[in-house]
PDB file of N, CA and C in Angstrom:
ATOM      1  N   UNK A   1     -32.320  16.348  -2.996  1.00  0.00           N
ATOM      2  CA  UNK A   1     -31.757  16.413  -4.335  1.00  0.00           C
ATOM      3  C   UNK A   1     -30.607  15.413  -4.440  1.00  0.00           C
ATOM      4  N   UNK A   2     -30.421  14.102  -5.782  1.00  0.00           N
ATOM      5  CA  UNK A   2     -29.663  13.546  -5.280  1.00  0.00           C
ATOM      6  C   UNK A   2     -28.362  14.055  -6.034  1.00  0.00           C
ATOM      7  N   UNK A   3     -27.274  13.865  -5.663  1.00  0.00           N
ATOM      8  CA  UNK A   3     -26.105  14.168  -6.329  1.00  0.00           C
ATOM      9  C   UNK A   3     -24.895  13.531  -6.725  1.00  0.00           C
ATOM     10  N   UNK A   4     -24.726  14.190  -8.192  1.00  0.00           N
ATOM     11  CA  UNK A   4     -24.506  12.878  -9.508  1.00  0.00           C
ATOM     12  C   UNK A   4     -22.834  12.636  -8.785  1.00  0.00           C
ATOM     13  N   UNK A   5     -22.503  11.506  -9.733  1.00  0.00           N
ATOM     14  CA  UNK A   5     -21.018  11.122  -9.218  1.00  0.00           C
ATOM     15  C   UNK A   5     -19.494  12.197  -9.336  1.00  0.00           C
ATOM     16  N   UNK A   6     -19.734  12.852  -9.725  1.00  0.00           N
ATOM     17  CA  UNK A   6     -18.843  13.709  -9.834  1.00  0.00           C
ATOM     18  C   UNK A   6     -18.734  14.710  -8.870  1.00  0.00           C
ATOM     19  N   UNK A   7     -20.569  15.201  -8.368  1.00  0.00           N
ATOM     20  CA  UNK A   7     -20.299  15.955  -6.758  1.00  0.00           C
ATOM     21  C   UNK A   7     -19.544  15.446  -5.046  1.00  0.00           C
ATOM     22  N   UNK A   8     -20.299  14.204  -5.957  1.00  0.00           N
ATOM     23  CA  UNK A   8     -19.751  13.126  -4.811  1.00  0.00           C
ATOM     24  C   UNK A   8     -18.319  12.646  -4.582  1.00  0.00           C
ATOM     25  N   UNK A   9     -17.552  12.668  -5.660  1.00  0.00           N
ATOM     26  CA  UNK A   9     -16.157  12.462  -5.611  1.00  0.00           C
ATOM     27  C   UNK A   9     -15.529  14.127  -4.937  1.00  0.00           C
ATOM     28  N   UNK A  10     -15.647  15.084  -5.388  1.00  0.00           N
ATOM     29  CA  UNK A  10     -15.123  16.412  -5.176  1.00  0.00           C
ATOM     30  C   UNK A  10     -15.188  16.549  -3.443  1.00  0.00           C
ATOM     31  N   UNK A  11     -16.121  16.069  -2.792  1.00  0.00           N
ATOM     32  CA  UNK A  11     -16.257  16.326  -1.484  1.00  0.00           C
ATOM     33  C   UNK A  11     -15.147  15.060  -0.710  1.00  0.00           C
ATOM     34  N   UNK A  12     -14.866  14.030  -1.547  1.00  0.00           N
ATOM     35  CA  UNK A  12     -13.879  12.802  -0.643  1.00  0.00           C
ATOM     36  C   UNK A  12     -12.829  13.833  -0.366  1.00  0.00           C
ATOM     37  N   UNK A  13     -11.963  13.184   1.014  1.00  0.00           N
ATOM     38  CA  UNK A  13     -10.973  13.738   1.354  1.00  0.00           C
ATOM     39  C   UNK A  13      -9.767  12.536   0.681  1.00  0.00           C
ATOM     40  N   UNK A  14      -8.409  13.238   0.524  1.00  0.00           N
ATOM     41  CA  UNK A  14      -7.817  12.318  -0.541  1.00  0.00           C
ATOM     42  C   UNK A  14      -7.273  11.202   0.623  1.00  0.00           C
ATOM     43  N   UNK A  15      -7.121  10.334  -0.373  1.00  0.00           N
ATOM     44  CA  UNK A  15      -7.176   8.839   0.381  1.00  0.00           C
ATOM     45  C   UNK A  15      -5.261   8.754   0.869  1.00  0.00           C
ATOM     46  N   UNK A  16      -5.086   7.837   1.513  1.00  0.00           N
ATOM     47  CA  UNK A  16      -3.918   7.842   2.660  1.00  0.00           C
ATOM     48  C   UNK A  16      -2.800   6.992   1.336  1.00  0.00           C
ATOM     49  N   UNK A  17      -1.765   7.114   1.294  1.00  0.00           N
ATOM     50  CA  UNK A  17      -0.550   6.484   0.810  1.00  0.00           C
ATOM     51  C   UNK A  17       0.645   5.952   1.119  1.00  0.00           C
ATOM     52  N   UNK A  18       0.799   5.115   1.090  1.00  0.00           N
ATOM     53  CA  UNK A  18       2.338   4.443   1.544  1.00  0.00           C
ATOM     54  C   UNK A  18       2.957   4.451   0.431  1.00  0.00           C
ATOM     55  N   UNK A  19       4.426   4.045   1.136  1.00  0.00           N
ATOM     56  CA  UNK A  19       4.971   3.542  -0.297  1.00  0.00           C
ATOM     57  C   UNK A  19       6.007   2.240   0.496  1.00  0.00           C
ATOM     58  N   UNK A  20       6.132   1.312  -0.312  1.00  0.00           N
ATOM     59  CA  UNK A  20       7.080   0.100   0.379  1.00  0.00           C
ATOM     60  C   UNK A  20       7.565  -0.797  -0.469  1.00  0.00           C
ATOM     61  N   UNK A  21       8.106  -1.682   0.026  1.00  0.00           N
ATOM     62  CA  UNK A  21       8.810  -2.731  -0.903  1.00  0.00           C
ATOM     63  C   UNK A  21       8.221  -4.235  -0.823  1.00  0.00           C
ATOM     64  N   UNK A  22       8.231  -4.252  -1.761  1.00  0.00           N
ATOM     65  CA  UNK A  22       6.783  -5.697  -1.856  1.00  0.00           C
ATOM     66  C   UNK A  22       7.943  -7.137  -1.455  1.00  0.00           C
ATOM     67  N   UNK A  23       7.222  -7.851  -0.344  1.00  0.00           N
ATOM     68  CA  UNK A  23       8.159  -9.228   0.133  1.00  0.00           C
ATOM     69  C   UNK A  23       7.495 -10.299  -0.309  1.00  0.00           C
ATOM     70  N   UNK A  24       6.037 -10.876  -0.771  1.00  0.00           N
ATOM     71  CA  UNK A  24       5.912 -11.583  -0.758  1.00  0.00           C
ATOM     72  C   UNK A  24       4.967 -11.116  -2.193  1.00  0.00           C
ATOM     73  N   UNK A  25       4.577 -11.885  -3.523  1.00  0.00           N
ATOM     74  CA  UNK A  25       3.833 -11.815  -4.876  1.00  0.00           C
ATOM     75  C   UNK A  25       3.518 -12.734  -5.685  1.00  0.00           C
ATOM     76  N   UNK A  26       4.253 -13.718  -5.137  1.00  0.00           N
ATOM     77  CA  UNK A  26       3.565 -15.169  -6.049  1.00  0.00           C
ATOM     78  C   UNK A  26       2.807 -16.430  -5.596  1.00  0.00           C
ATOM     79  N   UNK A  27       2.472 -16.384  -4.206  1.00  0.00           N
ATOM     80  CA  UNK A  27       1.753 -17.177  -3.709  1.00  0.00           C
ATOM     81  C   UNK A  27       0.015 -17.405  -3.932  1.00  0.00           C
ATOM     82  N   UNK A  28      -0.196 -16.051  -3.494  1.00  0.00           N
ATOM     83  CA  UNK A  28      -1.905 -15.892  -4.166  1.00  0.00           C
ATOM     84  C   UNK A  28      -2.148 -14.745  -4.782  1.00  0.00           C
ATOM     85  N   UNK A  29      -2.934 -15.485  -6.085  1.00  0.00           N
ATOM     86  CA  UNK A  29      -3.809 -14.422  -6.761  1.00  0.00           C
ATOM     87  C   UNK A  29      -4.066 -13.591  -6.406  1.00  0.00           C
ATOM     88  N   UNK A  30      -3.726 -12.449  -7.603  1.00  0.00           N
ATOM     89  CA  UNK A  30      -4.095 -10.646  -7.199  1.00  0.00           C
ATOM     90  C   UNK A  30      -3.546  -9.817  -5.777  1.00  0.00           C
ATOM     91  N   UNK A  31      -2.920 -11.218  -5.067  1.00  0.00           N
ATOM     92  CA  UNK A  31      -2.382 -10.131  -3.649  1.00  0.00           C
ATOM     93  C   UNK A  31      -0.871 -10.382  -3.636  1.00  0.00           C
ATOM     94  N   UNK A  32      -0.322  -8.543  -3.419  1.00  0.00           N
ATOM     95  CA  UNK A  32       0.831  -8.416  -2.912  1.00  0.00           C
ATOM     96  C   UNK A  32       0.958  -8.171  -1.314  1.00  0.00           C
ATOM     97  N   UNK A  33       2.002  -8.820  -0.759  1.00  0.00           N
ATOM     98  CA  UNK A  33       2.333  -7.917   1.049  1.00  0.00           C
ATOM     99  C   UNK A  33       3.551  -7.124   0.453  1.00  0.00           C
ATOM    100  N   UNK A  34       3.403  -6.326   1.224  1.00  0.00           N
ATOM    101  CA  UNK A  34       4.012  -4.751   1.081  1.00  0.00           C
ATOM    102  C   UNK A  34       4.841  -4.553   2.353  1.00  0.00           C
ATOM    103  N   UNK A  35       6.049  -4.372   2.728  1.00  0.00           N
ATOM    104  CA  UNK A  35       6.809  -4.337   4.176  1.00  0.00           C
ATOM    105  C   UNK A  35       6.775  -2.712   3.879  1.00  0.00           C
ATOM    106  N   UNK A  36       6.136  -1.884   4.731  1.00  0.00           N
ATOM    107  CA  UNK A  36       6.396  -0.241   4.761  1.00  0.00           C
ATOM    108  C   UNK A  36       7.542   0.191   5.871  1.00  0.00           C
ATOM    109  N   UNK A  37       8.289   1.112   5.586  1.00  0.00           N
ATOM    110  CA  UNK A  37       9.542   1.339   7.022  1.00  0.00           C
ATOM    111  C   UNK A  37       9.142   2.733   7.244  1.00  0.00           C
ATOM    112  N   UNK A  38       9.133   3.464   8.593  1.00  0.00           N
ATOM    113  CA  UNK A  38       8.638   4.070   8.871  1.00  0.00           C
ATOM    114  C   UNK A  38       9.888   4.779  10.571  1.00  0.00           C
ATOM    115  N   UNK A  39       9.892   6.043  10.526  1.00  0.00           N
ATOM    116  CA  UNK A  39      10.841   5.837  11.550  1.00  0.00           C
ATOM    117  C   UNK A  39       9.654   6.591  12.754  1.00  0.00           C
ATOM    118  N   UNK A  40      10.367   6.545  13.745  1.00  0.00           N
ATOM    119  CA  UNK A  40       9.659   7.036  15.230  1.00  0.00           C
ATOM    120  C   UNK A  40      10.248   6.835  16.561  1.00  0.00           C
ATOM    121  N   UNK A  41      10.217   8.060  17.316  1.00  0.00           N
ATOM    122  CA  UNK A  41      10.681   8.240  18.571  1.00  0.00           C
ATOM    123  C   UNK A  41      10.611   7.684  19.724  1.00  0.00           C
ATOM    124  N   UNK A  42      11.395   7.041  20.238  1.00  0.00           N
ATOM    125  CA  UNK A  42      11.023   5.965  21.723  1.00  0.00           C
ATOM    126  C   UNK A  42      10.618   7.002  22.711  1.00  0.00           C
ATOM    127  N   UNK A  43       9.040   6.961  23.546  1.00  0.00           N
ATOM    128  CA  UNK A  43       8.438   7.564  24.292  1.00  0.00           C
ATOM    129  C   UNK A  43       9.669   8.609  25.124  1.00  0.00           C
ATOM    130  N   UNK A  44      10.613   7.381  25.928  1.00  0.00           N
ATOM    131  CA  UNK A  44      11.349   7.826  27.140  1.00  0.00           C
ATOM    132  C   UNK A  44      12.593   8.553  26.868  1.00  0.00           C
ATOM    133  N   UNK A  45      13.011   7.628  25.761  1.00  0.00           N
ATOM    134  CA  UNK A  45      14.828   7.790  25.546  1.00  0.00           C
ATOM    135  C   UNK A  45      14.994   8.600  24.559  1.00  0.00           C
ATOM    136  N   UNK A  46      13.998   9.074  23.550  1.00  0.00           N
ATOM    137  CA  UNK A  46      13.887   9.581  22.192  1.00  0.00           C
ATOM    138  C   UNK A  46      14.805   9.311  21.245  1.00  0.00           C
ATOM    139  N   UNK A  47      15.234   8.124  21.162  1.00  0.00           N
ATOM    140  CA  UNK A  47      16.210   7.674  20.271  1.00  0.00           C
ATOM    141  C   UNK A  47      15.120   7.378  18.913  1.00  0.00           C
ATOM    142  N   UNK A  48      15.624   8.317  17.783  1.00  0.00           N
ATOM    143  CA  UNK A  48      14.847   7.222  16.509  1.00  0.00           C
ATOM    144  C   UNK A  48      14.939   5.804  16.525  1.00  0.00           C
ATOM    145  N   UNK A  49      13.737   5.360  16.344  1.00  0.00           N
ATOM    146  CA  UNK A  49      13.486   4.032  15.867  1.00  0.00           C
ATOM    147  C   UNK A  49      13.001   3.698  14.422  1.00  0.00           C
ATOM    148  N   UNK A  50      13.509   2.663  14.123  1.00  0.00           N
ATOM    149  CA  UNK A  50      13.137   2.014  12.325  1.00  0.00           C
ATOM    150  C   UNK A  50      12.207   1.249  12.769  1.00  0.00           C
ATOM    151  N   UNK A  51      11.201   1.409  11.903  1.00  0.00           N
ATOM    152  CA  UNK A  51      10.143   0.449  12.246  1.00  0.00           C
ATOM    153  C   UNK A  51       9.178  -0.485  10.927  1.00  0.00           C
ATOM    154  N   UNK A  52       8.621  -1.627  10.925  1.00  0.00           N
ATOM    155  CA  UNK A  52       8.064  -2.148   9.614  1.00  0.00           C
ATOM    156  C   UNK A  52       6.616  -2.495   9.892  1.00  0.00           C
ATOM    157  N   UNK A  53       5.979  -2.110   9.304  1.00  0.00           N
ATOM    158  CA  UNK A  53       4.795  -2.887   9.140  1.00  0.00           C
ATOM    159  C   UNK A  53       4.751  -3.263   7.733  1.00  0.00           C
ATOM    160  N   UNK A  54       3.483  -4.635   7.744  1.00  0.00           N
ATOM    161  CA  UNK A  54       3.084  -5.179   6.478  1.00  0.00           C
ATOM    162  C   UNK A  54       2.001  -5.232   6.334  1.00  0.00           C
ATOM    163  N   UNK A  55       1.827  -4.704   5.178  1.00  0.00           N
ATOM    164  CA  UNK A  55       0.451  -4.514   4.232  1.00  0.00           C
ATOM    165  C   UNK A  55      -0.074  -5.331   3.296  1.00  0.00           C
ATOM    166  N   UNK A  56      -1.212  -5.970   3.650  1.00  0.00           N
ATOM    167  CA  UNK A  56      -1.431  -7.262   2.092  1.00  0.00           C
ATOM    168  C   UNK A  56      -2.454  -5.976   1.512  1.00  0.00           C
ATOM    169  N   UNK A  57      -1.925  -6.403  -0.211  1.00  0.00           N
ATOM    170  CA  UNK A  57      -2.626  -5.066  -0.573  1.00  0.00           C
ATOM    171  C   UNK A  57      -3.030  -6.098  -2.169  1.00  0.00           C
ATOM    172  N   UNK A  58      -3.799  -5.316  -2.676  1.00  0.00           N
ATOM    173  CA  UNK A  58      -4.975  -6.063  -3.960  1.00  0.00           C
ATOM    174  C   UNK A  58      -3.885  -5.449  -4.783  1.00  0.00           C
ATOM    175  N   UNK A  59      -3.898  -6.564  -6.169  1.00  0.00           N
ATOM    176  CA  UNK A  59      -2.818  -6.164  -7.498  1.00  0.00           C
ATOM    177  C   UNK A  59      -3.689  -6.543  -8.397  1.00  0.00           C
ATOM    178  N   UNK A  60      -4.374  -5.527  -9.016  1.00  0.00           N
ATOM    179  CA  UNK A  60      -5.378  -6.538  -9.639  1.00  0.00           C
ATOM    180  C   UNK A  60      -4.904  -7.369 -11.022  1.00  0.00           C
ATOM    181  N   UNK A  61      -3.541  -6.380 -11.676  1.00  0.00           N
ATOM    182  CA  UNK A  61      -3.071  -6.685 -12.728  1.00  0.00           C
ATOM    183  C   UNK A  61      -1.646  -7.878 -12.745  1.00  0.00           C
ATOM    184  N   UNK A  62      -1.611  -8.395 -11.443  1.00  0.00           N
ATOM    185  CA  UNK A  62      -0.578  -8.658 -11.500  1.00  0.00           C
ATOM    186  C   UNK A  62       1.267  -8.235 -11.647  1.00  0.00           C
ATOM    187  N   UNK A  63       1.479  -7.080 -11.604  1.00  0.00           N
ATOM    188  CA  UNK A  63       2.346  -6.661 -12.681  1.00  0.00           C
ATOM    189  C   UNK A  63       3.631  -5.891 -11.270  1.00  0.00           C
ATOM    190  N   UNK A  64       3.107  -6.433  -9.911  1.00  0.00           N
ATOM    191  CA  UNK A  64       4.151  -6.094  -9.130  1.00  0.00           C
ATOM    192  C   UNK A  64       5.394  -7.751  -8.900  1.00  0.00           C
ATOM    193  N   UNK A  65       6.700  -7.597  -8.828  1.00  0.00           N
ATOM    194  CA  UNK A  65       7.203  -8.746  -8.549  1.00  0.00           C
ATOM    195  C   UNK A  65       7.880  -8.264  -6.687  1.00  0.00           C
ATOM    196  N   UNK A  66       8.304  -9.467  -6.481  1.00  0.00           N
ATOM    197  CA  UNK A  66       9.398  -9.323  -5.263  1.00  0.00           C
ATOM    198  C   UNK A  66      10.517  -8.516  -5.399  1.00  0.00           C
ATOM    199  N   UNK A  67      10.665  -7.145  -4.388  1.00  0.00           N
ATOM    200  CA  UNK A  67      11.394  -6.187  -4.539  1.00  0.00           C
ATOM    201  C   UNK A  67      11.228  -4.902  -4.892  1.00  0.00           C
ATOM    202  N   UNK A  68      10.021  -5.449  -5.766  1.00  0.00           N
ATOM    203  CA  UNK A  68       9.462  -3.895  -6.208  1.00  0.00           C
ATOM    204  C   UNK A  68       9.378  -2.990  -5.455  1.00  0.00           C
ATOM    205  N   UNK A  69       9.751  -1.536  -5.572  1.00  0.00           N
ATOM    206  CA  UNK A  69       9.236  -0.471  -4.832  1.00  0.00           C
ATOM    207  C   UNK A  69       8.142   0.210  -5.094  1.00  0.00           C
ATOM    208  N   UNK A  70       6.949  -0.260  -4.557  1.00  0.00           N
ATOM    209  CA  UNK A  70       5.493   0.196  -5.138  1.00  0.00           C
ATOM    210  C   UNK A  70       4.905   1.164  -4.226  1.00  0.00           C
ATOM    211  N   UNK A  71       3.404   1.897  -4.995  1.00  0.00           N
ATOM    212  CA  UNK A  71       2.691   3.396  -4.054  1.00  0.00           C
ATOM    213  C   UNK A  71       1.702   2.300  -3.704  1.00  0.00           C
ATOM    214  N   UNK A  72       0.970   2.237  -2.407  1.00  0.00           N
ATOM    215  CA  UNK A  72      -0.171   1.852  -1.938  1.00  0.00           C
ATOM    216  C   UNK A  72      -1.333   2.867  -2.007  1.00  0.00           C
ATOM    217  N   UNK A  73      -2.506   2.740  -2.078  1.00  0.00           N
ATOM    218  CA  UNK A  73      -3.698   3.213  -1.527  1.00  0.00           C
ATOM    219  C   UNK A  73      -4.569   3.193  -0.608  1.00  0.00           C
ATOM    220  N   UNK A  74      -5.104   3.624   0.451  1.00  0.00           N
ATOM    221  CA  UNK A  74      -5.860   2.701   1.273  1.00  0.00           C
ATOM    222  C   UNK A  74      -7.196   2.694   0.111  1.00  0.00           C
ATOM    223  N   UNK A  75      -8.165   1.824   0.674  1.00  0.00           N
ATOM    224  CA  UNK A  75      -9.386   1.651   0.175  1.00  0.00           C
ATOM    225  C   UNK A  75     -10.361   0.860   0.810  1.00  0.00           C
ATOM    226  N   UNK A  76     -11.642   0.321   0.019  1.00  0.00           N
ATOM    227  CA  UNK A  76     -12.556  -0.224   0.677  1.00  0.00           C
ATOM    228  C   UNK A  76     -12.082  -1.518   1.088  1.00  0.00           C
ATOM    229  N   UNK A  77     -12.844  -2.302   1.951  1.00  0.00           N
ATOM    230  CA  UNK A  77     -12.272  -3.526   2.450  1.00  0.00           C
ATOM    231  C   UNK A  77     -12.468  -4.632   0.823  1.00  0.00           C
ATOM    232  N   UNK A  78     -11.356  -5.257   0.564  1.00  0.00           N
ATOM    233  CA  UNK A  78     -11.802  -5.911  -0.221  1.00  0.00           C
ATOM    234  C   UNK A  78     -11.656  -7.562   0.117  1.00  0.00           C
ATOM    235  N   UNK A  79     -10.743  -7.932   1.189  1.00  0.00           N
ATOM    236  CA  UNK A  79     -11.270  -9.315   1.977  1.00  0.00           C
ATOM    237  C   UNK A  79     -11.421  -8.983   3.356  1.00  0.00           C
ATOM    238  N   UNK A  80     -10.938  -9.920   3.973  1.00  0.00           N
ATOM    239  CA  UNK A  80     -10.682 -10.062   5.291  1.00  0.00           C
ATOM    240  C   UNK A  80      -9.498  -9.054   5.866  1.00  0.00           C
ATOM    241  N   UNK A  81      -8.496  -9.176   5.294  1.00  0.00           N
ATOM    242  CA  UNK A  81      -6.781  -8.545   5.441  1.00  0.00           C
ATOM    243  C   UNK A  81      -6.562  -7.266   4.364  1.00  0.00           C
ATOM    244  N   UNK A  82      -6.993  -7.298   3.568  1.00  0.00           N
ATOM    245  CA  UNK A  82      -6.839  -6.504   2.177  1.00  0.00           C
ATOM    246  C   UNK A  82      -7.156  -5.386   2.474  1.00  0.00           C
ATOM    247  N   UNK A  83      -7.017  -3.635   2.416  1.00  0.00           N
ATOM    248  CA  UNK A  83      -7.722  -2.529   2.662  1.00  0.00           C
ATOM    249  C   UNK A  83      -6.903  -1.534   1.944  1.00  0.00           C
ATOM    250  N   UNK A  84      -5.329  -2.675   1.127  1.00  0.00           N
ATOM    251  CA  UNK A  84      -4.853  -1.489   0.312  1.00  0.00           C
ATOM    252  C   UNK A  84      -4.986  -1.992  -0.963  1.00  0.00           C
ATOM    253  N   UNK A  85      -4.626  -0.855  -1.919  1.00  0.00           N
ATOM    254  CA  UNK A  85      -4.806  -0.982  -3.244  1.00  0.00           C
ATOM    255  C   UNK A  85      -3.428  -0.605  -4.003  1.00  0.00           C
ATOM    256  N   UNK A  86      -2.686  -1.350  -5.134  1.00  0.00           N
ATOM    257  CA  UNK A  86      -1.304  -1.068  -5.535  1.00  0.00           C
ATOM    258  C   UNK A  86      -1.869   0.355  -6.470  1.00  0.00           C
ATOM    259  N   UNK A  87      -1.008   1.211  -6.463  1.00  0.00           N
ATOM    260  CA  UNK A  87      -1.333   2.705  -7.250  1.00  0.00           C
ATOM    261  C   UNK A  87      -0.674   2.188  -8.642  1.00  0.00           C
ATOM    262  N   UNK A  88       1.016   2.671  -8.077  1.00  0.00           N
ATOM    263  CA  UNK A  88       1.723   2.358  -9.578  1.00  0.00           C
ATOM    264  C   UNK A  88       2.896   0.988  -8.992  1.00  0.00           C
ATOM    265  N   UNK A  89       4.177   0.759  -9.824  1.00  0.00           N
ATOM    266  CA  UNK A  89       5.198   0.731  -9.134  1.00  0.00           C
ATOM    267  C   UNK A  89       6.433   1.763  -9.515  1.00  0.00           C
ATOM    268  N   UNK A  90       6.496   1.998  -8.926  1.00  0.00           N
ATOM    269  CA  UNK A  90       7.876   2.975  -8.850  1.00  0.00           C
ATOM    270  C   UNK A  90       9.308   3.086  -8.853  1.00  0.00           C
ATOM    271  N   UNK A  91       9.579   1.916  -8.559  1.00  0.00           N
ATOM    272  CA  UNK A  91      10.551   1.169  -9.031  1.00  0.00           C
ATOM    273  C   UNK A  91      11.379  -0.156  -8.589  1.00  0.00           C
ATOM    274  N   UNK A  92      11.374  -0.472  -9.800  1.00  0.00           N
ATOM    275  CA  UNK A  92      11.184  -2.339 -10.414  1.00  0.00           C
ATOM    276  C   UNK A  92      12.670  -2.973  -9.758  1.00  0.00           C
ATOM    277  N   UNK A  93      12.379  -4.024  -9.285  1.00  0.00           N
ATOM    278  CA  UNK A  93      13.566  -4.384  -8.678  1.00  0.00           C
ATOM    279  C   UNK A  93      14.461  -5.265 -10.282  1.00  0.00           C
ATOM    280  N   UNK A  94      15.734  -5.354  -9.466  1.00  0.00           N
ATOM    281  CA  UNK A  94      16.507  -5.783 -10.885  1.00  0.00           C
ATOM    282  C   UNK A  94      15.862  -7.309 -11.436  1.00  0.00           C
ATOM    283  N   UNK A  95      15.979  -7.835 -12.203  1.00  0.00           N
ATOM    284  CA  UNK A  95      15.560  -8.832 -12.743  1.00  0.00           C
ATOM    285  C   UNK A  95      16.713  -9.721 -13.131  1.00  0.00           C
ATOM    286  N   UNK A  96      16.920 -10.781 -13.558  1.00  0.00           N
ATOM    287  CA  UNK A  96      17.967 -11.626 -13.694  1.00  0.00           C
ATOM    288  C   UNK A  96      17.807 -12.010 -14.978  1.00  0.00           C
TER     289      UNK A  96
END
């Protein structure tokens, strides 16, 4: 029996989210990188650690700048590097 799109969405498990501050937005089309900070425990010494990774993530609208504090999505692969998707932004860095 096949089953229509709406059964099929109800069974996804909800998709993963970041949230970060966008470093790089005007170089290429539709893509933002996203620096995420993240903290975590050193194995031995257990001192918190700050930590960054970067995310090139699809914009399809354009409408994130440098600074922004934006939500990520993960998603399907959409290049090579790409696997997130911009949600909203959340808040807009100052403007001049």
């Amino acid at each position: 029996m096949a089953e229509t799109p709406a059964q099929a969405t109800a069974k996804r498990k909800p998709r993963r989210t970041v949230e970060g501050v966008v470093t790089v937005a005007n170089k290429t089309p539709k893509t933002i990188k996203v620096a995420v900070e993240y903290l975590t425990q050193h194995p031995k010494y257990g001192k918190t650690l700050r930590r960054l990774t970067k995310y090139t993530a699809h914009d399809e609208k354009g409408e994130a700048r440098v600074g922004d504090r934006v939500q990520l999505m993960e998603c399907r692969p959409i290049s090579k590097t790409k696997v997130w998707r911009l949600v909203r932004v959340v808040e807009a860095a100052p403007r001049d």
